[in-house]
Protein backbone atom coordinates (compact mmCIF):
# COMPACT_ATOMS: atom_id res chain seq x y z
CA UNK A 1 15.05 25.14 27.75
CA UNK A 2 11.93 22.88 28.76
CA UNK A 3 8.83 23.83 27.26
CA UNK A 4 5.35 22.85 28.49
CA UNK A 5 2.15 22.53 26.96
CA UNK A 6 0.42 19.84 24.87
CA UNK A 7 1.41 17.84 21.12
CA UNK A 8 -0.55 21.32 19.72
CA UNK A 9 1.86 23.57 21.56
CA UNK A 10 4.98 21.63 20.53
CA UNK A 11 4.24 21.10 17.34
CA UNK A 12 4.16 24.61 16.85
CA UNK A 13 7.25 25.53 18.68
CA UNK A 14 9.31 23.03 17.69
CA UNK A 15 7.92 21.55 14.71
CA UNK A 16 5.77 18.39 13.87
CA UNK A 17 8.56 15.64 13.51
CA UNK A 18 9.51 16.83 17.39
CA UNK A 19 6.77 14.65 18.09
CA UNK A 20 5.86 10.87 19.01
CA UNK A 21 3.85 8.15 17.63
CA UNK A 22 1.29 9.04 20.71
CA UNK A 23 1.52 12.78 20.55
CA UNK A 24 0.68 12.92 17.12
CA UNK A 25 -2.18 11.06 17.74
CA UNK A 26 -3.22 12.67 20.63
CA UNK A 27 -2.90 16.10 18.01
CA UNK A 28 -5.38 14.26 15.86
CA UNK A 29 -8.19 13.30 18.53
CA UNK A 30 -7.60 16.82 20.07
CA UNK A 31 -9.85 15.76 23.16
CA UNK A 32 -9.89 13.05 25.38
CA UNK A 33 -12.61 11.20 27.36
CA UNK A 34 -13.87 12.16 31.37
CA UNK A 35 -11.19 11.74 33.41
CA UNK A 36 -8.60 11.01 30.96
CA UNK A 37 -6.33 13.10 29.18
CA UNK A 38 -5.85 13.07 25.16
CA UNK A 39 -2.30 11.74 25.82
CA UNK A 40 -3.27 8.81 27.78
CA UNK A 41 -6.30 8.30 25.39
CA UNK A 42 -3.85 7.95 22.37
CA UNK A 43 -0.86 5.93 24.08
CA UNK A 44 -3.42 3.63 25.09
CA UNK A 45 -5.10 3.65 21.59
CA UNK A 46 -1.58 2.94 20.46
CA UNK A 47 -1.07 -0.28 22.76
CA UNK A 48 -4.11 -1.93 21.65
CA UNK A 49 -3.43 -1.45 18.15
CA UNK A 50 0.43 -2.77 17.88
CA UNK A 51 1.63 0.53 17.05
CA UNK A 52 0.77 3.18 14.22
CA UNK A 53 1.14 -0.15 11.78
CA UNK A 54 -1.82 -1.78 13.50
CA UNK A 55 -3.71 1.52 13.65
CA UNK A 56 -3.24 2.44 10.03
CA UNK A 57 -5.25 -1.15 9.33
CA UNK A 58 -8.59 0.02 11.16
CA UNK A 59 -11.46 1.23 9.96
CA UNK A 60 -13.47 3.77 10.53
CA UNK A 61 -16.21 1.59 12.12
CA UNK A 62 -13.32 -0.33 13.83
CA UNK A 63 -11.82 3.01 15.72
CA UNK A 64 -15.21 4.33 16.51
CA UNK A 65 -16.07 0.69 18.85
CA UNK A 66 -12.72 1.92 20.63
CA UNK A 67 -12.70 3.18 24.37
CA UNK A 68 -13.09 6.98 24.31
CA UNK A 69 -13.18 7.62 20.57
CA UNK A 70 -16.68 7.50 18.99
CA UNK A 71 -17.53 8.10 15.17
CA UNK A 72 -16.26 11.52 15.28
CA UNK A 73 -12.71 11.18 16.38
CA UNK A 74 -12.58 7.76 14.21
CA UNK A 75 -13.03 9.48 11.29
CA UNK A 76 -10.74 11.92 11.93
CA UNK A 77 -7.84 9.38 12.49
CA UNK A 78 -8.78 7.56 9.43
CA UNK A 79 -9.21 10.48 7.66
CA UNK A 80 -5.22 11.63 8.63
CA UNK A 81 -4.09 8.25 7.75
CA UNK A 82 -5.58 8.45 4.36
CA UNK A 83 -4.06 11.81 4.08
CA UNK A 84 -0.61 10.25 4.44
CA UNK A 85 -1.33 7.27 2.15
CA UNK A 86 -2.65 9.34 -0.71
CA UNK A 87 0.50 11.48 -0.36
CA UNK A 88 2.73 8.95 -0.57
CA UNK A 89 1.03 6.96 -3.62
CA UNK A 90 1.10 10.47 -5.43
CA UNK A 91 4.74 10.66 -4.88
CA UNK A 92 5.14 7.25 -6.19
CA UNK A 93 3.96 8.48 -9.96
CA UNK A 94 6.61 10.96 -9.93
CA UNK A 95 8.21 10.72 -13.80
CA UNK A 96 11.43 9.34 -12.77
CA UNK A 97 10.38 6.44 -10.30
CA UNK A 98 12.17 3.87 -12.05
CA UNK A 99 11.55 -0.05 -11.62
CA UNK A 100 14.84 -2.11 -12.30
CA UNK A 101 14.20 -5.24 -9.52
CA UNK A 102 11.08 -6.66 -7.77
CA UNK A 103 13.19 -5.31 -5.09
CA UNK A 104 12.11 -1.67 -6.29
CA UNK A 105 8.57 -2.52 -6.80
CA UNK A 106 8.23 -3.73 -3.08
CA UNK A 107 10.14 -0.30 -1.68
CA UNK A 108 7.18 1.43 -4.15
CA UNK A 109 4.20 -1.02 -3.15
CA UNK A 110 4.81 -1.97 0.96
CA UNK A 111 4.58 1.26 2.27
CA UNK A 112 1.12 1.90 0.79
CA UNK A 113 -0.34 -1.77 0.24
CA UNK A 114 0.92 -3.95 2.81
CA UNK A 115 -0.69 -3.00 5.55
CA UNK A 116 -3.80 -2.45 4.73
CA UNK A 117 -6.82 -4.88 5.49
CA UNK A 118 -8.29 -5.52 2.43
CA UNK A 119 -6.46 -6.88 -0.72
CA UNK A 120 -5.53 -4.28 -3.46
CA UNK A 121 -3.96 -5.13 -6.96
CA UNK A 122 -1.95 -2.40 -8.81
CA UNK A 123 -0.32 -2.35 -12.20
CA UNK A 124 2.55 -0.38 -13.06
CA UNK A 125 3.02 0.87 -16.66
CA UNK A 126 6.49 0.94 -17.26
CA UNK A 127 7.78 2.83 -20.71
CA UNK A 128 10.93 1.16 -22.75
CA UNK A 129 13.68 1.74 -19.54
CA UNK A 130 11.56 0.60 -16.99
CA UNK A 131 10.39 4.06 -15.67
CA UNK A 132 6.93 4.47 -14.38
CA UNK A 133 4.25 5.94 -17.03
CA UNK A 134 1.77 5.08 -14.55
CA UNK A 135 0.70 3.67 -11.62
CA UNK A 136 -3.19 2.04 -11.49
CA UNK A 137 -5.44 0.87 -9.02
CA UNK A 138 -7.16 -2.22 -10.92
CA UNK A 139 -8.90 -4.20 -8.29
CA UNK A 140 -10.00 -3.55 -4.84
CA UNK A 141 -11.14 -7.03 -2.40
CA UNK A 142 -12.32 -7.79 0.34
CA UNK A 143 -10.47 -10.07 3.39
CA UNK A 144 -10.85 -12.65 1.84
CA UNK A 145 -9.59 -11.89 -1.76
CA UNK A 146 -10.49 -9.94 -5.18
CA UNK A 147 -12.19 -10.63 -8.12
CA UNK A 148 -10.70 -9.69 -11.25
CA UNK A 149 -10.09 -11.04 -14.56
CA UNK A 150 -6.90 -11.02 -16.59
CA UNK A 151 -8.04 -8.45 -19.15
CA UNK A 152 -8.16 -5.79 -16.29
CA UNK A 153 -4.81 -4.97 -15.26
CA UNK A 154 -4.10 -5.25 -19.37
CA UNK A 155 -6.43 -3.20 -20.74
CA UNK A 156 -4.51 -0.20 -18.20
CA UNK A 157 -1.74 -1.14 -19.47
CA UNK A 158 -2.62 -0.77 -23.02
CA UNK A 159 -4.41 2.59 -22.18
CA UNK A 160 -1.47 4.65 -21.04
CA UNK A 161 0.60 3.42 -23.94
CA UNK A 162 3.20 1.18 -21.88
CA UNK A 163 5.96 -0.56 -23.35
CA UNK A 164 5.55 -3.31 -20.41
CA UNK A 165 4.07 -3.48 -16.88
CA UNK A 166 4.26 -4.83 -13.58
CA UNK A 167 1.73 -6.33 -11.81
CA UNK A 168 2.04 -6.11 -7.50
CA UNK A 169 -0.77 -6.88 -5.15
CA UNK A 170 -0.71 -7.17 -1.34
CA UNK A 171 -1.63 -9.88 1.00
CA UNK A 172 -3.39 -8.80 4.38
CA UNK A 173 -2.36 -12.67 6.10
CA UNK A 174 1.27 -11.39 6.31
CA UNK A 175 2.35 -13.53 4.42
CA UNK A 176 3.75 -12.85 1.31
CA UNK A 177 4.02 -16.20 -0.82
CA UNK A 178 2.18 -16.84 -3.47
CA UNK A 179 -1.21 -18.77 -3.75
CA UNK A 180 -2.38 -21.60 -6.67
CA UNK A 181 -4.85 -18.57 -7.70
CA UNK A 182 -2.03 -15.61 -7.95
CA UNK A 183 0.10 -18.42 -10.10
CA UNK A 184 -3.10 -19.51 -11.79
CA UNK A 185 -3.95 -15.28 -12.66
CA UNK A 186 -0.44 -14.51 -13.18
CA UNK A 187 -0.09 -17.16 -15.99
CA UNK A 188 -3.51 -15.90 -17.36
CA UNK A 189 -2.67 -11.78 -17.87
CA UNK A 190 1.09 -13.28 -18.84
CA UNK A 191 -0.46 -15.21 -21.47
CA UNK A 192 -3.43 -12.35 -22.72
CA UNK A 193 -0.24 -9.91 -22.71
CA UNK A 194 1.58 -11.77 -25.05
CA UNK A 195 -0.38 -12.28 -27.24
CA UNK A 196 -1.08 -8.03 -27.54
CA UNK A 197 2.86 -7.61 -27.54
CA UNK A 198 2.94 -6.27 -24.23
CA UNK A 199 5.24 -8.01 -21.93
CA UNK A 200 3.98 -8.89 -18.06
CA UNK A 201 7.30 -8.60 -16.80
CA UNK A 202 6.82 -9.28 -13.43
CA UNK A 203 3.89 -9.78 -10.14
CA UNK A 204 4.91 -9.16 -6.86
CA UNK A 205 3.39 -9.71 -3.83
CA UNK A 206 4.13 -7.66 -0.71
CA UNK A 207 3.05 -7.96 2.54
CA UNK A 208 4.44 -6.90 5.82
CA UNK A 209 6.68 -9.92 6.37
CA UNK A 210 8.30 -9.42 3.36
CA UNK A 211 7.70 -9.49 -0.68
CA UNK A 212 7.63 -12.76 -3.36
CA UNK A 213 8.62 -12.27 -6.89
CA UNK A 214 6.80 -14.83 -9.12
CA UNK A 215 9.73 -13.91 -11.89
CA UNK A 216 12.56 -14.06 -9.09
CA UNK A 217 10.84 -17.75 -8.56
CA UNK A 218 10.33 -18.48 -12.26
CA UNK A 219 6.37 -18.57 -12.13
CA UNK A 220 6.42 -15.72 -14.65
CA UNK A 221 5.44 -17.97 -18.29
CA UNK A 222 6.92 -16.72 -21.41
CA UNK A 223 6.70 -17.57 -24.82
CA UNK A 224 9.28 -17.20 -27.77
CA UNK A 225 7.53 -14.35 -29.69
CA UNK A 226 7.08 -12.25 -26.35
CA UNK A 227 9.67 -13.12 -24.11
CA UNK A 228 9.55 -10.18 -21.37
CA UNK A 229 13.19 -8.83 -20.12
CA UNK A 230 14.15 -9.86 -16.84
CA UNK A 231 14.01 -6.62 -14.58
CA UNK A 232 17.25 -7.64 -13.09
């Protein structure tokens, strides 16, 4: 049986994952402009963004310079994606996340990090079999970087009692190797965590063409007192 009636209509009849990328957008805006519809309003919104990838990126002031949207309906598209972000970081601390591989630290980290337009570092306090005691924003940049020192992401660490953590950050560029000053930090915190007993066993870098491993590469330092366990 067809059904009419707008993304409000449908996802009320038939449920919210019966929907598209647009309509689902178009549910958020709830309005379009003069002379064009919400649906047109959203697929186009859409197009110039790349996708829901591209649109998750913007800003508040970024969506509300958009054609037909203003700083109402910005905020209320930011607002959803936030929503969904905090959602699925709050899933992410669940007590039996586990982190074996720098594999399973990107599946964790690029859904909520890589895409996002400014640079955000994150350690994970892991107890003795690699499960997730916590999960902690430590820094939050700008385009152009962070600034944060190597006792940051340790002194978390410490706090929630870890037997070892994991430090991931993202890189807006795309482009996930890593730079002289992630090797140059990484070898600092590796160094201040050794000395306290608490192994750095790992930094990843994810961003949405893929993840680096400074371990996988062999950039993680060790020492013979502290040597951490490779997360295999």
């Amino acid at each position: 049986m067809n059904r009419s009636g707008g993304p409000r209509e449908r996802a009320i009849e038939d449920g919210l994952d019966s929907l598209g990328d647009a309509e689902l957008i178009a549910l958020v805006l709830g309005t379009g402009r003069h002379g064009e519809s919400v649906g047109v309003l959203a697929a186009a919104l859409l197009d110039e963004s790349g996708g829901v990838e591209g649109l998750s990126r913007a800003g508040i002031g970024e969506l509300a310079a958009r054609r037909g949207l203003g700083p109402a309906k910005a905020a209320r598209l930011a607002g959803a994606v936030e929503i969904g972000r905090r959602v699925a970081m709050a899933a992410a601390r669940r007590a039996d996340a586990r982190f074996p591989s720098s594999a399973a630290v990107d599946g964790w980290a690029r859904p909520r990090i890589a895409s996002l337009d400014h640079e955000e570092l994150w350690a994970l306090v892991l107890d003795g079999h690699q499960g997730l005691r916590a999960a902690r924003l430590v820094a939050r940049g700008g385009l152009h970087g962070l600034h944060v020192g190597a006792r940051d992401p340790l002194r978390l660490a410490l706090r929630d009692g870890g037997s070892a953590f994991v430090l991931v950050h993202n890189h807006p560029s795309g482009d996930p190797a890593a730079s002289e000053e992630d090797v140059r930090f990484t070898e600092q915190v590796a160094r201040a965590a050794d000395v306290v007993g608490l192994p750095l066993l790992d930094h990843v870098i994810v961003a949405r063409g893929g993840y680096a491993s400074m371990l996988d590469v062999g950039l993680i330092p060790t020492s013979p007192t502290h040597a951490p366990a490779k997360i295999a």
